[in-house]
Protein backbone atom coordinates (compact mmCIF):
# COMPACT_ATOMS: atom_id res chain seq x y z
CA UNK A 1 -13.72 -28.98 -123.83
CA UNK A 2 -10.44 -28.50 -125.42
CA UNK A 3 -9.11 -26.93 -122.74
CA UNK A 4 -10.12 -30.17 -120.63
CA UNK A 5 -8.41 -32.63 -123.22
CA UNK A 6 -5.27 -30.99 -123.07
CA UNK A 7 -5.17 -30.69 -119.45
CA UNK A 8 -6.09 -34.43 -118.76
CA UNK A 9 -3.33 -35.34 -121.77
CA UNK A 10 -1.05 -33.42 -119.84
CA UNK A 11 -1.89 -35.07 -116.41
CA UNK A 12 -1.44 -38.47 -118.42
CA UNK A 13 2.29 -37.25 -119.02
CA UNK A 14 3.29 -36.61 -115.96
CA UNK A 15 2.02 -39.49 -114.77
CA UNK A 16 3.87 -41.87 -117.12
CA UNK A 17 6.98 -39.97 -116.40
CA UNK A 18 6.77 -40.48 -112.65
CA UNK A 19 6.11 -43.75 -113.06
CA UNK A 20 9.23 -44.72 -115.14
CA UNK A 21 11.16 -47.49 -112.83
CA UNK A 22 14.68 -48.07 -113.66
CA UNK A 23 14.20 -51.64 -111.98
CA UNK A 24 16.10 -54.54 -113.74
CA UNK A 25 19.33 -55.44 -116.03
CA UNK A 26 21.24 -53.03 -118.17
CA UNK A 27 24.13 -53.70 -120.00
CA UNK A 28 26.85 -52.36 -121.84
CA UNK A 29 30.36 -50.86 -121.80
CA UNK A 30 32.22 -48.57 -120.10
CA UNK A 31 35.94 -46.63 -121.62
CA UNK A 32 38.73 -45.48 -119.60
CA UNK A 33 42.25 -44.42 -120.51
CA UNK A 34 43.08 -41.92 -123.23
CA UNK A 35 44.93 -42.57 -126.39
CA UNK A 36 46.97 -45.46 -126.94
CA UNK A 37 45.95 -46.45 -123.42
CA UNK A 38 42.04 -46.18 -124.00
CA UNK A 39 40.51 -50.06 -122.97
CA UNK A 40 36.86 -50.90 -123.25
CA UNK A 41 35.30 -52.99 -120.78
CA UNK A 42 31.79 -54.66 -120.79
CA UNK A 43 29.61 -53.57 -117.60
CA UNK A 44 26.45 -55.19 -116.43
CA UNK A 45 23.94 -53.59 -113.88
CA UNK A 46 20.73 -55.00 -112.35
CA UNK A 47 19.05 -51.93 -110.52
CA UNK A 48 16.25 -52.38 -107.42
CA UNK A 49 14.72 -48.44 -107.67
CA UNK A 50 12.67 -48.26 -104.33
CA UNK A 51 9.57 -46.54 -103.34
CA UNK A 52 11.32 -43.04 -102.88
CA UNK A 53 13.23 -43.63 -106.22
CA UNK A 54 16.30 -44.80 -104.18
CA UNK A 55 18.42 -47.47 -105.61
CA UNK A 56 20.14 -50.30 -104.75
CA UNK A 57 21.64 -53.18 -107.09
CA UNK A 58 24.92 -54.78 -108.18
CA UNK A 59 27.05 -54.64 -111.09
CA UNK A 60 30.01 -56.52 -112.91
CA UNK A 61 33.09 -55.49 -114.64
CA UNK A 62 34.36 -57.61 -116.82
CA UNK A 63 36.73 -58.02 -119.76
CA UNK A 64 37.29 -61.01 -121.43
CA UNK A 65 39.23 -63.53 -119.52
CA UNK A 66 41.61 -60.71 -117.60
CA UNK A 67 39.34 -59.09 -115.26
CA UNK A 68 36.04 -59.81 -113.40
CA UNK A 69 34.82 -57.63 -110.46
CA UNK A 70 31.92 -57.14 -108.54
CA UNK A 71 30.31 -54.86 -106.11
CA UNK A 72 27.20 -53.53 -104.76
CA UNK A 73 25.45 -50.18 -105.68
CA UNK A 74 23.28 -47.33 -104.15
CA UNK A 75 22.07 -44.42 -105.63
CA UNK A 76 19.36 -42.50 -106.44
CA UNK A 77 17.07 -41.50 -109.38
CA UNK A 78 15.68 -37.53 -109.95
CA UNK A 79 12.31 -38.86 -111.74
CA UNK A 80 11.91 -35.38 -113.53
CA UNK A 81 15.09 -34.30 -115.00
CA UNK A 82 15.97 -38.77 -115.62
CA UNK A 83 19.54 -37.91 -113.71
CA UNK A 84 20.62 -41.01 -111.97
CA UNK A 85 23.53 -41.20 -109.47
CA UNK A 86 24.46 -44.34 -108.23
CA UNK A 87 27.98 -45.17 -106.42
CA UNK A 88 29.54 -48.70 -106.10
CA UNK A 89 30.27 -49.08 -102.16
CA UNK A 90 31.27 -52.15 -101.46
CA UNK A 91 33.29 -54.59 -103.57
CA UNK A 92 32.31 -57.93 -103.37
CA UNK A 93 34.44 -60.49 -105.58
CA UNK A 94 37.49 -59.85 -107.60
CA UNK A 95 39.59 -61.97 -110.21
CA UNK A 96 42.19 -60.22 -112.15
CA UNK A 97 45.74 -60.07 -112.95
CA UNK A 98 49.06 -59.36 -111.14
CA UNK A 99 49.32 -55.79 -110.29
CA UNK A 100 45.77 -54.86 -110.87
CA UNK A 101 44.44 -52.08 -108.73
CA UNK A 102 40.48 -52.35 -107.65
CA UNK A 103 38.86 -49.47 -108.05
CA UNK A 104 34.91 -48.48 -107.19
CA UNK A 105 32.87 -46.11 -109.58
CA UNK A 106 30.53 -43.38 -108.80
CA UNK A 107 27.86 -42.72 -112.07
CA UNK A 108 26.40 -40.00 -113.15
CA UNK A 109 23.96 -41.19 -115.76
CA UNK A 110 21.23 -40.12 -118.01
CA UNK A 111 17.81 -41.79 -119.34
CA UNK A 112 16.91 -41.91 -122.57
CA UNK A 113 14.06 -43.83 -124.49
CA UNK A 114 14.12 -44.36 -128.35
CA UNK A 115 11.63 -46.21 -129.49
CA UNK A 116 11.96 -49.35 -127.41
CA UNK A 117 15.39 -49.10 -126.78
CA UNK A 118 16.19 -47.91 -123.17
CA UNK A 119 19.44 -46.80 -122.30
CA UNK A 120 21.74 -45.19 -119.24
CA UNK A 121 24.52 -42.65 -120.51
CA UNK A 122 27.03 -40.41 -119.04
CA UNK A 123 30.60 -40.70 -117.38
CA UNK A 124 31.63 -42.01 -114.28
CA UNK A 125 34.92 -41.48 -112.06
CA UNK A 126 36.35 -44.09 -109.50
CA UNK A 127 38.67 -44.20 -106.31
CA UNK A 128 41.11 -46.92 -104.90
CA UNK A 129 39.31 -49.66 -102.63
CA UNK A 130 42.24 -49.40 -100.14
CA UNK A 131 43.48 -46.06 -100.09
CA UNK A 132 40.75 -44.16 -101.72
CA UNK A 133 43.01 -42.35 -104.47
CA UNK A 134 41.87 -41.18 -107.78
CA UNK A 135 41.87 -43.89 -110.74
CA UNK A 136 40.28 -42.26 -113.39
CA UNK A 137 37.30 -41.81 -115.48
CA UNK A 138 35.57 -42.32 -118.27
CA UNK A 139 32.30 -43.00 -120.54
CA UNK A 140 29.56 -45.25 -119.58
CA UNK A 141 26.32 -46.61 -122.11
CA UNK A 142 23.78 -49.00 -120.82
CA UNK A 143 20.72 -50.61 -122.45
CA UNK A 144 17.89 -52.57 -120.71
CA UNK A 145 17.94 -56.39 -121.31
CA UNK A 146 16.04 -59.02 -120.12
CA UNK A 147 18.38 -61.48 -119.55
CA UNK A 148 22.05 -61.34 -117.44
CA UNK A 149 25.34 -62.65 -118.65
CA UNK A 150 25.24 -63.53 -114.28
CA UNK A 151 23.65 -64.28 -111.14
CA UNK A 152 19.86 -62.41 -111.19
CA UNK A 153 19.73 -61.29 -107.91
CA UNK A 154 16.93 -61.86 -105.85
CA UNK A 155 14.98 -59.10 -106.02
CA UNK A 156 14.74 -59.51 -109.79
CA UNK A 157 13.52 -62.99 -109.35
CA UNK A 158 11.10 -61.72 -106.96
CA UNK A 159 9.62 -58.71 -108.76
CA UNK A 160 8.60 -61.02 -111.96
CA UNK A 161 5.04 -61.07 -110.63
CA UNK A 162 4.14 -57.15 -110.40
CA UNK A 163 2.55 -56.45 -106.78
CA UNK A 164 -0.44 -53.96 -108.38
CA UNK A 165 -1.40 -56.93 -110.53
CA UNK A 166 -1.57 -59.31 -107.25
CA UNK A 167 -3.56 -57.25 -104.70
CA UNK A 168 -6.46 -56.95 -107.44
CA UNK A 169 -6.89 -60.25 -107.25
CA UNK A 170 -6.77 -60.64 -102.89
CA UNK A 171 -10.73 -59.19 -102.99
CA UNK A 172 -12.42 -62.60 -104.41
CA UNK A 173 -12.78 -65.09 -102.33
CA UNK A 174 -9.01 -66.45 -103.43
CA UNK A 175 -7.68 -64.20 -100.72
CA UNK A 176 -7.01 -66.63 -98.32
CA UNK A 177 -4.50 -68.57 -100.82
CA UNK A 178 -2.54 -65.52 -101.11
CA UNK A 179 -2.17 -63.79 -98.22
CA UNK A 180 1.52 -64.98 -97.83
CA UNK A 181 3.27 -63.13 -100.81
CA UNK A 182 1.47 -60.48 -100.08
CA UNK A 183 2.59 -59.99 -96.69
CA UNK A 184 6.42 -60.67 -97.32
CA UNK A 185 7.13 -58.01 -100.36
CA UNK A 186 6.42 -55.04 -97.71
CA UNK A 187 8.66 -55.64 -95.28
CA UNK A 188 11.06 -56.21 -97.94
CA UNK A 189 10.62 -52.58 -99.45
CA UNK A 190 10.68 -50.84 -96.19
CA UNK A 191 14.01 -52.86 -94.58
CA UNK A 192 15.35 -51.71 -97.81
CA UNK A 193 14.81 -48.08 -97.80
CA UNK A 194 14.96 -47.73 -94.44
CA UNK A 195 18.63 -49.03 -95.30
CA UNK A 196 19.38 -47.09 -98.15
CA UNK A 197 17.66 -43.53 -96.72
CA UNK A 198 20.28 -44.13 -93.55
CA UNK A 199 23.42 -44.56 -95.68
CA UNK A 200 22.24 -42.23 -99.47
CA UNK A 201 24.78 -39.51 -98.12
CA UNK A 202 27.89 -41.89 -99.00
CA UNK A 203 26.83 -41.36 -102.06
CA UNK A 204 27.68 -37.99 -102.79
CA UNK A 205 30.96 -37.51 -104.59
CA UNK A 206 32.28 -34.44 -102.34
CA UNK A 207 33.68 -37.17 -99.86
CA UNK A 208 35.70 -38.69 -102.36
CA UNK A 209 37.76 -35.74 -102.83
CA UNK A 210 37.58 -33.86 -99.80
CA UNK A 211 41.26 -33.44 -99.69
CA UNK A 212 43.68 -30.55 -101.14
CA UNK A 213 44.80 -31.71 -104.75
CA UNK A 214 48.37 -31.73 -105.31
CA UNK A 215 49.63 -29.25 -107.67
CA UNK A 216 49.50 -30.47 -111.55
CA UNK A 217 52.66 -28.80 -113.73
CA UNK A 218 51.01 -27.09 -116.84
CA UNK A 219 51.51 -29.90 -119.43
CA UNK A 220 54.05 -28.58 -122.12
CA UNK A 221 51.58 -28.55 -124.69
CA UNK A 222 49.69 -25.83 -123.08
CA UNK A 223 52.62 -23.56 -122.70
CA UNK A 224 53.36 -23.58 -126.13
CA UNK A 225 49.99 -21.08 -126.64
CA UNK A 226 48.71 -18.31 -125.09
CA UNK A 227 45.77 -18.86 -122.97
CA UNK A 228 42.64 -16.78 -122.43
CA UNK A 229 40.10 -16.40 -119.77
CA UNK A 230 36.61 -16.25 -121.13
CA UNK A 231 34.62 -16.64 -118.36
CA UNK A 232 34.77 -17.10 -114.21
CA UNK A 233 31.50 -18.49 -112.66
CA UNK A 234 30.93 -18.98 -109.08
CA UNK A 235 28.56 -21.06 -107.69
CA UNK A 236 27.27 -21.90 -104.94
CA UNK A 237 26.74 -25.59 -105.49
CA UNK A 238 29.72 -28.57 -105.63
CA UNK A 239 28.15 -30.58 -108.41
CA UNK A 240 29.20 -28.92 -111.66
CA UNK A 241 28.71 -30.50 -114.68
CA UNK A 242 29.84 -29.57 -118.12
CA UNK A 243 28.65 -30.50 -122.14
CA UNK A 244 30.32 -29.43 -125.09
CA UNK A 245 28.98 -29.58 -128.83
CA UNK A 246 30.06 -28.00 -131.50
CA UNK A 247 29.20 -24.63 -131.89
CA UNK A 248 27.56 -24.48 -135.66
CA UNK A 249 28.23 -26.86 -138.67
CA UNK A 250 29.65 -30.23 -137.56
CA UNK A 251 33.05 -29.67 -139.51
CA UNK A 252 35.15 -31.93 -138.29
CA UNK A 253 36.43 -30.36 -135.20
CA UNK A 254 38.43 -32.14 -132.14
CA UNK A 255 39.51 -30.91 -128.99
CA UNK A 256 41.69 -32.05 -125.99
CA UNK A 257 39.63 -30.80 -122.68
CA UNK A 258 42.36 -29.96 -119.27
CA UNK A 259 40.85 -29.66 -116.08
CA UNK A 260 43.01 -28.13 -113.62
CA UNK A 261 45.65 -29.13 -115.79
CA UNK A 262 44.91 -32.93 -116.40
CA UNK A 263 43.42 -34.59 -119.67
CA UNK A 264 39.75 -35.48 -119.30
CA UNK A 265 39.00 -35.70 -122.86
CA UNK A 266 41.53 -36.64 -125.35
CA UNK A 267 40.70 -35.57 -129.10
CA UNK A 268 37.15 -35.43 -129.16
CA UNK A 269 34.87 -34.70 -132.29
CA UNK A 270 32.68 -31.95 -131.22
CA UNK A 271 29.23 -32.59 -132.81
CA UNK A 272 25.63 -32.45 -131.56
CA UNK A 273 26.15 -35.11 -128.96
CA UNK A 274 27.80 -33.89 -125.95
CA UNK A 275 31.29 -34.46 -124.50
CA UNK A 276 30.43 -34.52 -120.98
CA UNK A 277 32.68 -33.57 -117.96
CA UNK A 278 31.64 -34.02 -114.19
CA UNK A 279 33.46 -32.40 -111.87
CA UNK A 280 32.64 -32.18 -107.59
CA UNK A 281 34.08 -29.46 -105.76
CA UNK A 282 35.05 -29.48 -101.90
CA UNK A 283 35.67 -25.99 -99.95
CA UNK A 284 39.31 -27.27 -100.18
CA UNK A 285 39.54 -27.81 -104.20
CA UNK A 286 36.83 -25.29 -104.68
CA UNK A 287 38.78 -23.66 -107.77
CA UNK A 288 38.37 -25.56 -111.45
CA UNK A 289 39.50 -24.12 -114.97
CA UNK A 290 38.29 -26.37 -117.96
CA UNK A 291 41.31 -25.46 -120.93
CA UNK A 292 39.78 -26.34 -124.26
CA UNK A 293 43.10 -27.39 -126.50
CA UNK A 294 42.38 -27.23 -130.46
CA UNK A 295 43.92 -30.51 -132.26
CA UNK A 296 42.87 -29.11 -135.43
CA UNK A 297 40.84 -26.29 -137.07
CA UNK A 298 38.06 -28.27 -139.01
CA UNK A 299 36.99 -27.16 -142.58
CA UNK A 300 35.93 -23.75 -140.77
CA UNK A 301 38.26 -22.35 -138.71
CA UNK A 302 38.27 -21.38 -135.92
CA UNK A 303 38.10 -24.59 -133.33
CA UNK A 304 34.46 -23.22 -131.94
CA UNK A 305 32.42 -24.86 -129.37
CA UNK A 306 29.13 -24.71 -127.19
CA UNK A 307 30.34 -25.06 -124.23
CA UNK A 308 27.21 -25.30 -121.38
CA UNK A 309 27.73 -25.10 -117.86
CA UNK A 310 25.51 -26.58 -115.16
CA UNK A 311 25.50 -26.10 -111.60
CA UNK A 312 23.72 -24.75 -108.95
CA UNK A 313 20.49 -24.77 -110.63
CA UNK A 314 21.91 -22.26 -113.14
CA UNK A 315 23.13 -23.12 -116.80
CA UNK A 316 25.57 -21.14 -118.63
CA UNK A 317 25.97 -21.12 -122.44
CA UNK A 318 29.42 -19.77 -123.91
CA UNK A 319 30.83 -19.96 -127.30
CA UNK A 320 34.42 -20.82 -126.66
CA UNK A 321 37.00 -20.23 -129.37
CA UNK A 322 40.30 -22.07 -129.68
CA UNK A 323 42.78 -21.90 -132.24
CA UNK A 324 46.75 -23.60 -133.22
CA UNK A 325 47.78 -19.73 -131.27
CA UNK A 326 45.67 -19.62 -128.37
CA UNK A 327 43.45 -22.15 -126.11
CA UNK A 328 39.90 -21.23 -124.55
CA UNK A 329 39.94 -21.37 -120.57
CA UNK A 330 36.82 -21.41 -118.49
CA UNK A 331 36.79 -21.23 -114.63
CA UNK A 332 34.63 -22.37 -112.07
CA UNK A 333 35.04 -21.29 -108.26
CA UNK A 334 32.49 -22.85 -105.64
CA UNK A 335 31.87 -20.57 -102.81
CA UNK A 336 29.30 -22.62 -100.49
């Protein structure tokens, strides 16, 4: 009989983790720029997750009166590791200043549930709308609302009434007065994924930078210390994705993270969150090296971190040691 209870609790698990839909409007910031230069800007996303846990949506950019953008979404949700990837496509509406340069994101989020609070985290990186160069990344945090700062698109509106609640009711005799929304909301769901299963590829961040990088110089600050390989890992997979925490007590600890010789994380506190870094590989930039730069030494020296890799199915776990002498270097070569 035990063995029964635990199985059915287990059952009743898996179940409520399937059924988690990301469907409706989260809001919250996004970062980009280092330094000096680091801006915070408030981001808004209303999500439509589909059948096949496709997704489809819009979101808005905005901070205060100096910029306002919007675009359209697609994406995807991976139900049992809560990984969502969803890329902006299409830009839609634009108000901003002189000189400023549109740019669309691609997301690479995670779900997390605390209580009651519901939130989307992780980084994102974004290309020009006209020539499809590199602007930058950054840090993204969501939360699930109820309400929108905008327009609630139409598929919010519509989705109020949950459709397992209304086909109960279509067996009494009160069929005949409902027929009509019954009939509309599946044609709805299949023009959409038919949509979204056609054009899901463009989502994948390989196409983004399926070009040959131009050569970065080695910034001076790396030059000034010697720097060792730890580790080369080859995969066989383009996605590779990378956390750092630090490795032991939480003693005050920052580090400056170079891939391939550009800043993508400026004086960081390593502690038991992650500093996440995604990177996508193409057969033509298929060679990455993560440098970890110490900016100080802590109360313990030396500048040690957890560094864990993950690609390919496969996850890595190094203890990567950096010091005011010597920097930390990891590399990654895809080989598809």
């Amino acid at each position: 009989m035990k063995y029964k209870l635990l199985l059915a609790a287990c059952l009743l698990l898996a179940s409520f983790v399937h059924a988690q839909n990301l469907t409706g409007i989260w809001r919250g910031y996004f970062f980009t720029g280092l330094g000096m230069f680091r801006e915070k800007y408030n981001y808004e996303v209303q999500i439509n997750q589909l059948s096949n846990k496709a997704l489809r949506g819009v979101t808005y950019s905005y901070h205060v009166t100096t910029f306002y953008g919007k675009a359209l979404l697609k994406g995807v949700y991976n139900g049992s590791t809560k990984n969502i990837i969803f890329k902006e496509d299409t830009l839609v509406e634009m108000r901003a200043g002189f000189g400023t340069t549109a740019c669309l994101f691609t997301c690479y989020l995670d779900y997390h549930k605390d209580g009651s609070i519901e939130s989307l985290e992780g980084t994102f990186t974004s290309v020009n709308v006209t020539d499809g160069r590199d602007c930058g990344g950054g840090t993204v945090y969501l939360e699930r609302v109820k309400e929108s700062e905008f327009h609630k698109e139409d598929f919010l509106t519509k989705k109020q009434p949950p459709t397992k609640r209304v086909i109960p009711s279509t067996k009494p005799p009160v069929q005949k007065t409902k027929p009509p929304a019954i009939t509309r909301k599946p044609p709805l769901l299949k023009k959409d994924t038919s949509e979204l299963s056609i054009q899901q590829p463009i989502t994948k961040p390989p196409v983004v930078e399926d070009t040959m990088p131009k050569p970065v110089p080695v910034p001076p600050a790396l030059t000034k210390r010697e720097t060792d390989l730890v580790k080369r890992i080859v995969t066989n997979s383009p996605d590779i994705k990378i956390d750092l925490y630090d490795n032991g007590e939480i003693d005050g600890d920052t580090i400056t993270v170079y891939h391939n010789n550009k800043v993508v994380a400026y004086k960081q506190l390593l502690s038991e969150k992650p500093i996440t870094i995604h990177v996508t590989a193409t057969a033509k930039n298929n060679l990455h090296g993560f440098v970890m730069y110490a900016d100080n030494l802590g109360k313990i020296p030396p500048n040690t971190a957890l560094m864990v890799i993950t690609t390919g199915g496969q996850r890595y776990e190094l203890s990567v040691s950096s010091s005011l002498q010597k920097n930390a270097k990891v590399e990654v070569q895809y080989k598809p």
